[in-house]
Protein backbone atom coordinates (compact mmCIF):
# COMPACT_ATOMS: atom_id res chain seq x y z
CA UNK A 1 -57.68 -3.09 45.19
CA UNK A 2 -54.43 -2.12 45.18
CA UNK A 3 -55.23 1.35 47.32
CA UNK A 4 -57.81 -0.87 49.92
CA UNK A 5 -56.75 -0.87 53.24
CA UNK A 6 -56.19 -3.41 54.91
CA UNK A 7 -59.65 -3.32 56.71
CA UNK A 8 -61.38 -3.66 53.27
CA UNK A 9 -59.01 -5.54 51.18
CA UNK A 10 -60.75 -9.21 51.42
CA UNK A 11 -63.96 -7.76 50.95
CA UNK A 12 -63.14 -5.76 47.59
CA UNK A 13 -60.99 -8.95 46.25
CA UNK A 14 -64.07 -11.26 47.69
CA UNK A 15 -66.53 -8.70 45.47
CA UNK A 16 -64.19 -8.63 42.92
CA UNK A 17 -64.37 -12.71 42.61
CA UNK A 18 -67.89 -12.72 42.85
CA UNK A 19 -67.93 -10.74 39.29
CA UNK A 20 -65.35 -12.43 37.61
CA UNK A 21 -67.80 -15.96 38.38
CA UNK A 22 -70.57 -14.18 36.45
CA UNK A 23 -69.19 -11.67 34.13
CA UNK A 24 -66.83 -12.15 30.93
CA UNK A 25 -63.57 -10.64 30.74
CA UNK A 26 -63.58 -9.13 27.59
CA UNK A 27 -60.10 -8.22 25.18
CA UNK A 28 -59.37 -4.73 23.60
CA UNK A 29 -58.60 -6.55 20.31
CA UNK A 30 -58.77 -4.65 17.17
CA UNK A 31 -62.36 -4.79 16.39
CA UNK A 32 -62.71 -2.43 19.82
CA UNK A 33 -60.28 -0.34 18.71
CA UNK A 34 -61.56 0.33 15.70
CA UNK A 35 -64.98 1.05 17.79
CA UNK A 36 -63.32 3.25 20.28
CA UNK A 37 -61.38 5.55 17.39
CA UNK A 38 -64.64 5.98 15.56
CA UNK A 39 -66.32 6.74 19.03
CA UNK A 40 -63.28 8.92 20.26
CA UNK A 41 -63.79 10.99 16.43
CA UNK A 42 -67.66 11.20 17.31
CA UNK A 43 -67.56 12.84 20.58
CA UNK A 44 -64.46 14.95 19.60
CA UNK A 45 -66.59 16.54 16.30
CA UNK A 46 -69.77 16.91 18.43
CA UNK A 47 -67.53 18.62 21.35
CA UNK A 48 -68.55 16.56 24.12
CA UNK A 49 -65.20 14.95 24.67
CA UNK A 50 -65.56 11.66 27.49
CA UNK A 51 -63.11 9.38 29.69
CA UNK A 52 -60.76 7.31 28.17
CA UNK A 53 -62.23 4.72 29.93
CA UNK A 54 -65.53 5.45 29.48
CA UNK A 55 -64.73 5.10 25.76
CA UNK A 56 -63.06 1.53 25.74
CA UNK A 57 -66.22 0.90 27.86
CA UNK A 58 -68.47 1.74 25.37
CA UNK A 59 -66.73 0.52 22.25
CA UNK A 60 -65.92 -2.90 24.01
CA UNK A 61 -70.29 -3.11 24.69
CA UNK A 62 -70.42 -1.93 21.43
CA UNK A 63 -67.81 -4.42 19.62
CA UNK A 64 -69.63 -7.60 21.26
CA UNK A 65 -72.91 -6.15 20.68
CA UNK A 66 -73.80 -5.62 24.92
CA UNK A 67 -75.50 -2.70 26.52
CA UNK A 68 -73.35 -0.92 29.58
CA UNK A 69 -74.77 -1.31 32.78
CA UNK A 70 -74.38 1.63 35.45
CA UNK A 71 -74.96 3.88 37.88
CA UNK A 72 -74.29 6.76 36.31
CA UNK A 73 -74.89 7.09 32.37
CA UNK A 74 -73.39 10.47 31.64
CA UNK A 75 -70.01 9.11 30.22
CA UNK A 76 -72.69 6.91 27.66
CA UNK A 77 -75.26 9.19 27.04
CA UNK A 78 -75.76 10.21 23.23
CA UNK A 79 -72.86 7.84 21.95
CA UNK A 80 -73.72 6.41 18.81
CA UNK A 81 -74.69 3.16 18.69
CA UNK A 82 -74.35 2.09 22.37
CA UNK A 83 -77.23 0.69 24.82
CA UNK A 84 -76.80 1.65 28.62
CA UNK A 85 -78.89 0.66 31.34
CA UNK A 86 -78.87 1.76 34.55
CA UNK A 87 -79.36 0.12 37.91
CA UNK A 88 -80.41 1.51 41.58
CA UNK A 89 -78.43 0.86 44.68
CA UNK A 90 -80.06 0.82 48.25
CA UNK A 91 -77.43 2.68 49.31
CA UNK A 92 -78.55 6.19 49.66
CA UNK A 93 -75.60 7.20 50.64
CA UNK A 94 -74.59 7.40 47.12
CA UNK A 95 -76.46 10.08 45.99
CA UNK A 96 -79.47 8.64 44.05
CA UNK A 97 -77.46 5.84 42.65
CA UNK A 98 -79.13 2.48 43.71
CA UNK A 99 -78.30 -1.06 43.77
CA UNK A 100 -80.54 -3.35 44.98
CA UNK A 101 -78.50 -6.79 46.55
CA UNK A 102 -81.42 -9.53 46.66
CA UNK A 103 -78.08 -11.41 49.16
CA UNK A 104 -75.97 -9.46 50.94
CA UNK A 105 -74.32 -12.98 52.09
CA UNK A 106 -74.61 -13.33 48.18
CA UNK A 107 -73.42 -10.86 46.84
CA UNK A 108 -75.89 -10.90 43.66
CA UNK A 109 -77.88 -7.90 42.55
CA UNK A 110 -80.92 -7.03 40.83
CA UNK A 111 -80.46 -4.84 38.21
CA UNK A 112 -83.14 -2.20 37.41
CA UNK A 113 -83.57 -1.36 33.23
């Protein structure tokens, strides 16, 4: 939020509330680290290196036993151990990736599995 202009600033913090309401915030305590460095040895030794984030991502979903949600699954794909689903977004301006808001005054999705 901190690069939103000013024209879209309310709506990103007002989006941003609307997940914090339904989602946990989740710590990087040591059982994720010790996750994300056997995750972070995995890809390295099968040469598919991935985000940083990507990886404390995954080992966080991984750590508390979650699957990932997303749009776009090619940071997840093939990591051991780790569930990801992906979702749709009406959008099509976002090149195939779909959400589907059952609210727009809302703000709540359907996710697609």
């Amino acid at each position: 939020m901190a690069l939103a202009t000013s024209d879209h600033h309310a709506a990103r913090q007002a989006f941003v509330d609307d997940l914090l309401d339904v989602l946990p915030v989740l710590p990087y305590d040591l059982r994720v680290a010790e996750v994300h460095s056997n995750l972070l040895a995995a890809t390295r030794r099968a040469g598919r290196p991935r985000g940083a984030h990507d990886l404390i991502i995954a080992a966080t979903a991984a750590a508390s036993s979650r699957t990932i949600v997303t749009a776009d699954p090619s940071g997840f794909e093939g990591l051991p151990g780790i569930p990801v689903a992906t979702h749709k977004r009406l959008d099509s301006a976002t090149s195939g990736r779909e959400v589907y808001p059952i609210n727009d005054s809302e703000r709540r999705f359907r996710w697609n599995t």
